[in-house]
N, C-alpha and C. Protein backbone atom coordinates (compact mmCIF):
# COMPACT_ATOMS: atom_id res chain seq x y z
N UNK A 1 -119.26 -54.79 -52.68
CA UNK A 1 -118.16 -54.79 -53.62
C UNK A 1 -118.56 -53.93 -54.82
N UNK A 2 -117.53 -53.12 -55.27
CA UNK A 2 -117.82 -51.94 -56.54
C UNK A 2 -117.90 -53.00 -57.62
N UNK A 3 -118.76 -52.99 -58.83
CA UNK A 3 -118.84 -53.09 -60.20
C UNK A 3 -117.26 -52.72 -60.18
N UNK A 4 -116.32 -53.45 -60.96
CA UNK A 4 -115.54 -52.87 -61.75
C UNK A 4 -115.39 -53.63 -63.44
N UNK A 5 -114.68 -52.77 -64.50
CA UNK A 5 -115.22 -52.80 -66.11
C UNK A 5 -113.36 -53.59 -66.22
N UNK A 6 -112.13 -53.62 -65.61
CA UNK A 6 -111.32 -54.07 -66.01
C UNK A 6 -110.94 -55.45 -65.90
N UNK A 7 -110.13 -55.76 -67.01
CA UNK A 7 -109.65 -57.54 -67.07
C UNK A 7 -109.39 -57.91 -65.63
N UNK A 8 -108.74 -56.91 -64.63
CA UNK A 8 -107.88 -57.53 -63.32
C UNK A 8 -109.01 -58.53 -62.29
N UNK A 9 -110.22 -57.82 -62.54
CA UNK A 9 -111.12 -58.97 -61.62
C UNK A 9 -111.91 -59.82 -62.42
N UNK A 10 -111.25 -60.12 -63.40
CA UNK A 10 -112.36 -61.01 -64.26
C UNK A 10 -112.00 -62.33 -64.29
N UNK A 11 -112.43 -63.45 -64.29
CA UNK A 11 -112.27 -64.83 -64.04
C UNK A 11 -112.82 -65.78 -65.68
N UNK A 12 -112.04 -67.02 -65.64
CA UNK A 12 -112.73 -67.78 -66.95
C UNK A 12 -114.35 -68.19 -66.05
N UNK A 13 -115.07 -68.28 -66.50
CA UNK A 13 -116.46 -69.02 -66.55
C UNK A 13 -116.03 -70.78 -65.89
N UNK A 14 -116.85 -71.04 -65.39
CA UNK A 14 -116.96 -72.47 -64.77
C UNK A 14 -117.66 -72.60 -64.87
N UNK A 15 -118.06 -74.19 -65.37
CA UNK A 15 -119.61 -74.59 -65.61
C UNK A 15 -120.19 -74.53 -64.56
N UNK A 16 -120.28 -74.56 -63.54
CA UNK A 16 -121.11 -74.05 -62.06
C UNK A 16 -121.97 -72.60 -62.88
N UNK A 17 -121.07 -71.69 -63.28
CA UNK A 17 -121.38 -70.52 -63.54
C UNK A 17 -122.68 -70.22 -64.60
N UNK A 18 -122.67 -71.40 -65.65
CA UNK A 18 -123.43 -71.62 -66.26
C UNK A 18 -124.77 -72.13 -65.97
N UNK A 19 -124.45 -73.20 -65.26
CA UNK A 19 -125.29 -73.88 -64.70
C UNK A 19 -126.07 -72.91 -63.46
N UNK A 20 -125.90 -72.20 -62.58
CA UNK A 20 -125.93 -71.54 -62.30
C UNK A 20 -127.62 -70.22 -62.55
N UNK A 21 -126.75 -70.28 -63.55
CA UNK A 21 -127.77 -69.07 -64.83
C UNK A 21 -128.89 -69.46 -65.03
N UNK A 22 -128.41 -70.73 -65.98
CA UNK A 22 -129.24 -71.50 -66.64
C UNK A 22 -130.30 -71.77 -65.44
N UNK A 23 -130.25 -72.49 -64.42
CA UNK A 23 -130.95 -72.84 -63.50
C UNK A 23 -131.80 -71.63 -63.27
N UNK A 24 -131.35 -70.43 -62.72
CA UNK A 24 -132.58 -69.36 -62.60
C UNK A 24 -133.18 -68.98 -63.51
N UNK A 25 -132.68 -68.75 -64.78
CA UNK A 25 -133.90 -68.89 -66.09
C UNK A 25 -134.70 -69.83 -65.85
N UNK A 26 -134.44 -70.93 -66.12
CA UNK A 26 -135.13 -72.16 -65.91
C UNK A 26 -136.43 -71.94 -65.24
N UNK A 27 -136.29 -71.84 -63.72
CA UNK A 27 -136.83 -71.16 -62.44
C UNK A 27 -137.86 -70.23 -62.76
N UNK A 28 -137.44 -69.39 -63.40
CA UNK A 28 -138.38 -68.00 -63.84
C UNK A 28 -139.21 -67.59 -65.39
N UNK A 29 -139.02 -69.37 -65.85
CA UNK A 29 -139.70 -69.67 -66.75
C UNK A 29 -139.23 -68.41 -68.05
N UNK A 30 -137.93 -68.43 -68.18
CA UNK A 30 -137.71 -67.38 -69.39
C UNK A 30 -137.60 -68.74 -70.14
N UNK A 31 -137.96 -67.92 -71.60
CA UNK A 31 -137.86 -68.63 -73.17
C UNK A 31 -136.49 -68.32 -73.40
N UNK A 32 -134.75 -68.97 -73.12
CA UNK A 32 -133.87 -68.18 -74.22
C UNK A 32 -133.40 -69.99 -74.83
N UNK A 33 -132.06 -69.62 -75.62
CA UNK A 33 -131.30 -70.90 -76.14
C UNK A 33 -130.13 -70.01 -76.27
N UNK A 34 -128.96 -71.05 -75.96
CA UNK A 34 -127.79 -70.74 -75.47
C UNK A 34 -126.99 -70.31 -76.97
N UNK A 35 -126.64 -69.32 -77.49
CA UNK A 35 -126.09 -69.55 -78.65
C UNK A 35 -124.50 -68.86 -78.86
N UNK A 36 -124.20 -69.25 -77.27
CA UNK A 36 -122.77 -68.17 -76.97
C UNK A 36 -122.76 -67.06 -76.01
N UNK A 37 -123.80 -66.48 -76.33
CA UNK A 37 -123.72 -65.03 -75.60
C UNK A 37 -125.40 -65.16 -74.62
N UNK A 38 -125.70 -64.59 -73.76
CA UNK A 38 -126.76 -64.16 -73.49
C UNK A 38 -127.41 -62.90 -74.05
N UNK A 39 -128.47 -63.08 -75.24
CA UNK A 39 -128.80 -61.45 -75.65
C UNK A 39 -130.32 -61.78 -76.37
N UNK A 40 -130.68 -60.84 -76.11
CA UNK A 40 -132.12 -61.06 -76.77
C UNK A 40 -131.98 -61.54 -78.25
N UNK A 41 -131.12 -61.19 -79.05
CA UNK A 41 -131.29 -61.03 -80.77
C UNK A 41 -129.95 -61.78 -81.24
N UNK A 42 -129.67 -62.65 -81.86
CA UNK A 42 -128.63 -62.91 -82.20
C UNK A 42 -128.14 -62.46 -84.03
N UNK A 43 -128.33 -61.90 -84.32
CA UNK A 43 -127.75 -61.62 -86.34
C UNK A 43 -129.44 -61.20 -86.32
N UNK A 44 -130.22 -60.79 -85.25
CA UNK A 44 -131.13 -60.45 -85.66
C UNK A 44 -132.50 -61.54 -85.38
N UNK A 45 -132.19 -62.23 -85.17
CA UNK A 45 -133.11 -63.86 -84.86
C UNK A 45 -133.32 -63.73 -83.34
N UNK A 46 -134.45 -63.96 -82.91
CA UNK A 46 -135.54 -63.57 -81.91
C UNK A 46 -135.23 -65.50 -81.20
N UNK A 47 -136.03 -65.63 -80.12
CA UNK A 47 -136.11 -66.77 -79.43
C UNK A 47 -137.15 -67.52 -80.69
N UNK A 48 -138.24 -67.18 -80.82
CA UNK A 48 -139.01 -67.69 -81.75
C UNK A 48 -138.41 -67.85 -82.91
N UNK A 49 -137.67 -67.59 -83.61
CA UNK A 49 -136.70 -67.57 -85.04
C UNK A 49 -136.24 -69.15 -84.82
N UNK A 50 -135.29 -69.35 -83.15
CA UNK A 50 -134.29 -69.97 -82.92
C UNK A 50 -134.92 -71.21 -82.39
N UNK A 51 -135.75 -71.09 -81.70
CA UNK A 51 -136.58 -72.46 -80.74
C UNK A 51 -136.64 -73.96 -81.49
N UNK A 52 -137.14 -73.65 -82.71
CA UNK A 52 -137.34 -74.97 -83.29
C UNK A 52 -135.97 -76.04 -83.55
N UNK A 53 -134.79 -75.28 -83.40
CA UNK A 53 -133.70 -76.04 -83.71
C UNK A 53 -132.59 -75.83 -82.96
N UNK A 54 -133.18 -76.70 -81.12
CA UNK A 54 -132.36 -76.33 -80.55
C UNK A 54 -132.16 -77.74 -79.72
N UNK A 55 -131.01 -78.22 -78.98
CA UNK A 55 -130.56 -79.26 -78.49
C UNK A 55 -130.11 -79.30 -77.06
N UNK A 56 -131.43 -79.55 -76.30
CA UNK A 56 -130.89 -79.61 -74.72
C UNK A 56 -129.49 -80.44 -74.46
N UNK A 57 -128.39 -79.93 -73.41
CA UNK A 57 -127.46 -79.97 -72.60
C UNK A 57 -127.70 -80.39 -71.37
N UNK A 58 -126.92 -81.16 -71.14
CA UNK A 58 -127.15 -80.98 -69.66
C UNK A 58 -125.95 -80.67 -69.08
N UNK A 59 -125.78 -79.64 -68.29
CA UNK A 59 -124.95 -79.32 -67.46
C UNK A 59 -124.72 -79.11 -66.00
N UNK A 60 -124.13 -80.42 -65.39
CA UNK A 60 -124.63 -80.19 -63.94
C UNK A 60 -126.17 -80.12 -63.86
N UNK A 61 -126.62 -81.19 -64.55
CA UNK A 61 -127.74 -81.61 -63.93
C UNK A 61 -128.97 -80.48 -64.05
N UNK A 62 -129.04 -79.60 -64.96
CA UNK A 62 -129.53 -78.25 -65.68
C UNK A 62 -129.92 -78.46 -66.94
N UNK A 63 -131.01 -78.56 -67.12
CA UNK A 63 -131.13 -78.42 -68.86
C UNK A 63 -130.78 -77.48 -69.44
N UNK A 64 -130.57 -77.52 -70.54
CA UNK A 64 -129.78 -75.74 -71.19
C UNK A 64 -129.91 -76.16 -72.67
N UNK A 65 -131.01 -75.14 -73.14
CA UNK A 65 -131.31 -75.13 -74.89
C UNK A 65 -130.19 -74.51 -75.57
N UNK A 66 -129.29 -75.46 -75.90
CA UNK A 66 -128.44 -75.01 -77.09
C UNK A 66 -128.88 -75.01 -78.58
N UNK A 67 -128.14 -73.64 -78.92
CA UNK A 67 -128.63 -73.52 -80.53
C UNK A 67 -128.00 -74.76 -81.05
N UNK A 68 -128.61 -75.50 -82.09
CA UNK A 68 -127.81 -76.37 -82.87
C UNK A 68 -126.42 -75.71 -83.52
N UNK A 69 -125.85 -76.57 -84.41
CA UNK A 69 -124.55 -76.14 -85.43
C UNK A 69 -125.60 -75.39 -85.99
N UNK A 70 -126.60 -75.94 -87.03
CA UNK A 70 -126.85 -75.30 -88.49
C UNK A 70 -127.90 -73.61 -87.86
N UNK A 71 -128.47 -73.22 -86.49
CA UNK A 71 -128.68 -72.40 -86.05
C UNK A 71 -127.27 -71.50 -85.86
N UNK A 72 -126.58 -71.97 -85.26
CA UNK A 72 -125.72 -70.69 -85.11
C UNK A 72 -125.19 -70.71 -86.49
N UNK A 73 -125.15 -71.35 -87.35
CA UNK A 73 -124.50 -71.07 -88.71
C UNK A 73 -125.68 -69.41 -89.09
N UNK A 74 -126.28 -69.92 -89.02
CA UNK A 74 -127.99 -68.85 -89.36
C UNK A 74 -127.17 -67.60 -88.28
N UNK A 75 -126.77 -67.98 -87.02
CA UNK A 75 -126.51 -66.38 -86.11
C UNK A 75 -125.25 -65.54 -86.54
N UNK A 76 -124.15 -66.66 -87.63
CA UNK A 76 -122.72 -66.18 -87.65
C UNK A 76 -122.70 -64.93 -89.26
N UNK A 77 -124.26 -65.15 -89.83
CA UNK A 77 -124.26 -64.27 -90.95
C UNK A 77 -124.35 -62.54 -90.94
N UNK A 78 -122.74 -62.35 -90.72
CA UNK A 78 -122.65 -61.51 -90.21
C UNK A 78 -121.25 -60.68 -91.38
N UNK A 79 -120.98 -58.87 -91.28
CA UNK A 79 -119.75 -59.11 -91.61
C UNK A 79 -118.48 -58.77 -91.09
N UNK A 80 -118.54 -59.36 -90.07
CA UNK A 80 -117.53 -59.52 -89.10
C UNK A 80 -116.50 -60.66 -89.17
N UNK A 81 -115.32 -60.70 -89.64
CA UNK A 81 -114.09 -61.02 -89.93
C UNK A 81 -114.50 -62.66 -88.99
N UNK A 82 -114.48 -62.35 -87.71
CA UNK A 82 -114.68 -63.58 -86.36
C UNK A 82 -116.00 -64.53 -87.02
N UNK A 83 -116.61 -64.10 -87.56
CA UNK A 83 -117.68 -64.35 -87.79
C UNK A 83 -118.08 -65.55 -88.84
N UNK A 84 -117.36 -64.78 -90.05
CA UNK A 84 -117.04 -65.68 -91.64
C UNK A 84 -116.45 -66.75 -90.72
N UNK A 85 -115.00 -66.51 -89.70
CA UNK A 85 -113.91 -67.94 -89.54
C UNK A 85 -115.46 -68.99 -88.35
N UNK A 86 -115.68 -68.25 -87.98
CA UNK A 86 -116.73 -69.13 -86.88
C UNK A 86 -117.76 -69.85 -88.26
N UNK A 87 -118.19 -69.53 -89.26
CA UNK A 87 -119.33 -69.62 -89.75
C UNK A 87 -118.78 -70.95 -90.85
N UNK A 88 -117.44 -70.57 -91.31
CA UNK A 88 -116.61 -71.65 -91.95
C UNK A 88 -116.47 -73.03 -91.12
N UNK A 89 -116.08 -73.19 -89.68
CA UNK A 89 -115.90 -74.32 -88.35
C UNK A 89 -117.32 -74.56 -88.76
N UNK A 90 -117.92 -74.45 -88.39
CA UNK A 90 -119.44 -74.73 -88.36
C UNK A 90 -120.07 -75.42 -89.31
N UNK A 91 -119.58 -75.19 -90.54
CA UNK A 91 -120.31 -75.54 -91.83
C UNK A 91 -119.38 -76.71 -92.09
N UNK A 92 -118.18 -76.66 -91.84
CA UNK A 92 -117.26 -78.09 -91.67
C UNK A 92 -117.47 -79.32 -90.61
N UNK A 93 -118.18 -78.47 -90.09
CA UNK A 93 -118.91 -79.89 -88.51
C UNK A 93 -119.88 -80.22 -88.85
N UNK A 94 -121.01 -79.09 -89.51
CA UNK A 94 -121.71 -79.97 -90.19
C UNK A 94 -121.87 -80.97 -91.77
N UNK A 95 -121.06 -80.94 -92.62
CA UNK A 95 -120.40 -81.49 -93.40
C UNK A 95 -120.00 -82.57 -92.61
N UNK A 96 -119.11 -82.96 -91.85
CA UNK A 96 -118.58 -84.21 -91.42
C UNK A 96 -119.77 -84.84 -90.72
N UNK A 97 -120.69 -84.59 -90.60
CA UNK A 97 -121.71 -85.17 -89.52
C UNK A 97 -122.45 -85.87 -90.53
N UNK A 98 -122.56 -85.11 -91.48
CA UNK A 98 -123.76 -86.16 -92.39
C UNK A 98 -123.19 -87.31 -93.15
């Protein structure tokens, strides 16, 4: 099957899909934490930056290092419009939590 780059073959994500992932990282002993995207660098923050403040998932039976709230607050310092509104949610979840 060809690679193709348009919306027409693209599907939402299913946690299978995740789980999935997660599981062969797992497997192949990579260091990441889930903070939305898969990417080496998030606002610039390395796995080592991010590690200390992160909150296993389980998904389908998969562990999966999620960044905390107050970590991705740290990834959303950015100046990207999406970014400020994501970074505002965030800082209001954590506010209600304490």
């Amino acid at each position: 099957m060809a690679a193709r780059d348009d919306d027409a073959s693209a599907r939402a994500p299913e946690p299978e899909d995740l789980a999935r992932i997660c599981r062969a990282l797992n497997e192949a002993g990579a260091r990441y934490v889930l903070v939305g995207d898969l990417m080496g660098k998030a606002c610039g923050l390395t796995y080592e930056d991010l590690a200390g403040d992160v909150e296993s998932r389980d998904v389908l039976g998969v562990p999966v290092p999620v960044a905390s709230a107050a970590t991705l607050i740290r990834t959303k310092d950015t100046y990207r419009p999406q970014d400020a509104i994501d970074r505002a949610f965030l800082e209001g979840l954590t506010r209600g939590a304490k």
